[in-house]
C-alpha atoms as a PDB file:
ATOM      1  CA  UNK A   1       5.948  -1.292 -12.584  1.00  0.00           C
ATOM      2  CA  UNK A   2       3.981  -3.201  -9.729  1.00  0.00           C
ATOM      3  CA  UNK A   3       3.307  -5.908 -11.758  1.00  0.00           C
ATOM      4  CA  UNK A   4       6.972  -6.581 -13.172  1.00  0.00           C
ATOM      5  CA  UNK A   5       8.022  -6.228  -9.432  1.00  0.00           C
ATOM      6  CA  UNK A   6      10.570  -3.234 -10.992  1.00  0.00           C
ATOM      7  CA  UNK A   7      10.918   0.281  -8.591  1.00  0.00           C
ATOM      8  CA  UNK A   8       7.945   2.761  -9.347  1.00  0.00           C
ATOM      9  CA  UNK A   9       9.120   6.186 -10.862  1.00  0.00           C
ATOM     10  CA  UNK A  10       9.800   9.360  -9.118  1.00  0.00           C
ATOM     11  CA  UNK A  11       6.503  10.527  -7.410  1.00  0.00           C
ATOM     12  CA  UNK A  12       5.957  14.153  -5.482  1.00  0.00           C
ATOM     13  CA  UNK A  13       7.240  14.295  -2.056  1.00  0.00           C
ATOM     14  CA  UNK A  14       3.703  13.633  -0.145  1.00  0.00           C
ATOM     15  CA  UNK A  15       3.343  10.626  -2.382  1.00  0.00           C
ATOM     16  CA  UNK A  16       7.028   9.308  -2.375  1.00  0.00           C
ATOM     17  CA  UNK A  17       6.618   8.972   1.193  1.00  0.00           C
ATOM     18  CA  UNK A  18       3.983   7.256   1.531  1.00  0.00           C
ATOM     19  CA  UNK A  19       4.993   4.742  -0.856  1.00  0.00           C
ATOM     20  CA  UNK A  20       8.154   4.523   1.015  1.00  0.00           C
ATOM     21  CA  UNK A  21       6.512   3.906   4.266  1.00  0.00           C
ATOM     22  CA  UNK A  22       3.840   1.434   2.293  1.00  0.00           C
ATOM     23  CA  UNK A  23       6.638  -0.606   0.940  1.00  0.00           C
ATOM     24  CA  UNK A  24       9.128  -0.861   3.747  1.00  0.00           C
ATOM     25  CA  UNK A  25       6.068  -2.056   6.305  1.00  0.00           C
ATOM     26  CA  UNK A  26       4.929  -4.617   4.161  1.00  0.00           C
ATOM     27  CA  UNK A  27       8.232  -6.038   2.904  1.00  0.00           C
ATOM     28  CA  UNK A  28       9.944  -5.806   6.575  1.00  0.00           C
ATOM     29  CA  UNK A  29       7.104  -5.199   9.064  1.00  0.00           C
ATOM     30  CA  UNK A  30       8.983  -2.358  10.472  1.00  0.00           C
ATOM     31  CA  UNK A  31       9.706   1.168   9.160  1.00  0.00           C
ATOM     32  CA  UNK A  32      13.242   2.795   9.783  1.00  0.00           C
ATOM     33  CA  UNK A  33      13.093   5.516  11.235  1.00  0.00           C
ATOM     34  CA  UNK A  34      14.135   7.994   9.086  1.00  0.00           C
ATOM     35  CA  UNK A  35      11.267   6.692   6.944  1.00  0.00           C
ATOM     36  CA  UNK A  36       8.698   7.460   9.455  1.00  0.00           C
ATOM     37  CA  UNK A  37      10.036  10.894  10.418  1.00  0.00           C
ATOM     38  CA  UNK A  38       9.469  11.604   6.231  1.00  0.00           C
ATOM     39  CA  UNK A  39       6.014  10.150   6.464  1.00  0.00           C
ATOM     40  CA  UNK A  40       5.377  11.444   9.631  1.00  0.00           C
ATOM     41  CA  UNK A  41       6.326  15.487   8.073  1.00  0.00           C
ATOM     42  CA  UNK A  42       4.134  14.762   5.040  1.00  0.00           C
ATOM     43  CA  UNK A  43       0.714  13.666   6.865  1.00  0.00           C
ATOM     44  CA  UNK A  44       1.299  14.183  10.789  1.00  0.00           C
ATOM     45  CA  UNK A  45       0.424  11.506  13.034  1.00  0.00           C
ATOM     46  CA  UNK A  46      -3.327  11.460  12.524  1.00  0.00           C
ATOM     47  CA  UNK A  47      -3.218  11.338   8.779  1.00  0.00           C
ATOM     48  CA  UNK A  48      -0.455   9.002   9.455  1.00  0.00           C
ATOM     49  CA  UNK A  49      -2.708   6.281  11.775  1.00  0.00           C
ATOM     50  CA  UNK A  50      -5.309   6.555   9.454  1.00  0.00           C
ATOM     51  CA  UNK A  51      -2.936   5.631   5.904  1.00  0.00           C
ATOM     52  CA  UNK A  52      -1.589   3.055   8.029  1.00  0.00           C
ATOM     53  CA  UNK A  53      -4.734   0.915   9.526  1.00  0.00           C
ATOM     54  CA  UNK A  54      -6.426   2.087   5.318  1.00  0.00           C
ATOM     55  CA  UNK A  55      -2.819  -0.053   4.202  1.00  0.00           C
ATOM     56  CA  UNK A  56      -3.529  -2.761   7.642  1.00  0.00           C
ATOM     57  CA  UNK A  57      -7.147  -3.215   6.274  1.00  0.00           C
ATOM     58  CA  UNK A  58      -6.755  -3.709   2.569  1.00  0.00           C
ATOM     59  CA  UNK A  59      -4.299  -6.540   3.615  1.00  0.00           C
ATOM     60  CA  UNK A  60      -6.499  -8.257   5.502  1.00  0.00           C
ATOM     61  CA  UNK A  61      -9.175  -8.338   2.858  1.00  0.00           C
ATOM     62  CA  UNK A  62      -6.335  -9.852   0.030  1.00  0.00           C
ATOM     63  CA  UNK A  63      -5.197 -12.158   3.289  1.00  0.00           C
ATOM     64  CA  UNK A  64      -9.310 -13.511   3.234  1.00  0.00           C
ATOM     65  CA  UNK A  65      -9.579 -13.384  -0.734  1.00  0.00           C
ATOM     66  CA  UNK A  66      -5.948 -15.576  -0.754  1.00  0.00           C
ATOM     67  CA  UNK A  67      -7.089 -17.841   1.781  1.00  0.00           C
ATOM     68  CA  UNK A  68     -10.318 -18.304   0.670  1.00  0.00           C
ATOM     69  CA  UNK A  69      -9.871 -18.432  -3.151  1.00  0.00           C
ATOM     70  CA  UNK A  70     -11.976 -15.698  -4.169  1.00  0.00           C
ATOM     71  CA  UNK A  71     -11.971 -15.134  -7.383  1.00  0.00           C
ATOM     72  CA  UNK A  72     -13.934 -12.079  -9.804  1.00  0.00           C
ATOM     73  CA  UNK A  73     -17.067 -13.486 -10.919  1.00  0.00           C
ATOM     74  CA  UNK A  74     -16.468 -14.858 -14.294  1.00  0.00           C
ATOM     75  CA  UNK A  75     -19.563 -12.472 -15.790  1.00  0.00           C
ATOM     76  CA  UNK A  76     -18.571  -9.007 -14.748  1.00  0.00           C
ATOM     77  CA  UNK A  77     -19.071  -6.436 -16.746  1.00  0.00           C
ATOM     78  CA  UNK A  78     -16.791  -3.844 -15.031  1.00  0.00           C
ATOM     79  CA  UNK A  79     -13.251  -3.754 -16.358  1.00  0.00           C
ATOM     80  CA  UNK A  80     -10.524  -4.855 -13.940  1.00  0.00           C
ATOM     81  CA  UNK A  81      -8.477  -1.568 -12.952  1.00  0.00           C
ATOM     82  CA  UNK A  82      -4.813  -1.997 -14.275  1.00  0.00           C
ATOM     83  CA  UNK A  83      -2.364  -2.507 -11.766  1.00  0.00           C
END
């Protein structure tokens, strides 16, 4: 679904809202807040911070790889999860 840009399916509650949360920061930089309050009942504010800066720091590392034009090596051996 991610990489045909078409809506994930259905996910449990704890999961649904994190995607929700996930998707609605990075696509508007903002969260409403009826999205936060779901996120917010699933994880509590803690749990919360700490999805949030996890999401805030695996963008910055695609930001560095995008900017810098890193690439996988060309002779991995590892398979390339699917997305």
């Amino acid at each position: 679904a991610l990489r045909d840009k078409k809506p994930l399916p259905p996910a449990p509650a704890d999961e649904q809202a994190l995607i929700d949360f996930g998707t609605e920061l990075f696509a508007t930089k903002r969260v409403k807040q009826e999205t936060f309050d779901a996120a917010i009942d699933q994880f509590g504010a803690l749990q919360l911070t700490e999805l949030t800066t996890l999401m805030g720091y695996y963008s910055l590392l695609a930001m560095n790889a995008n900017a810098f034009e890193i690439d996988l090596p060309e002779n991995r051996t590892e398979p390339v999860l699917p997305v």
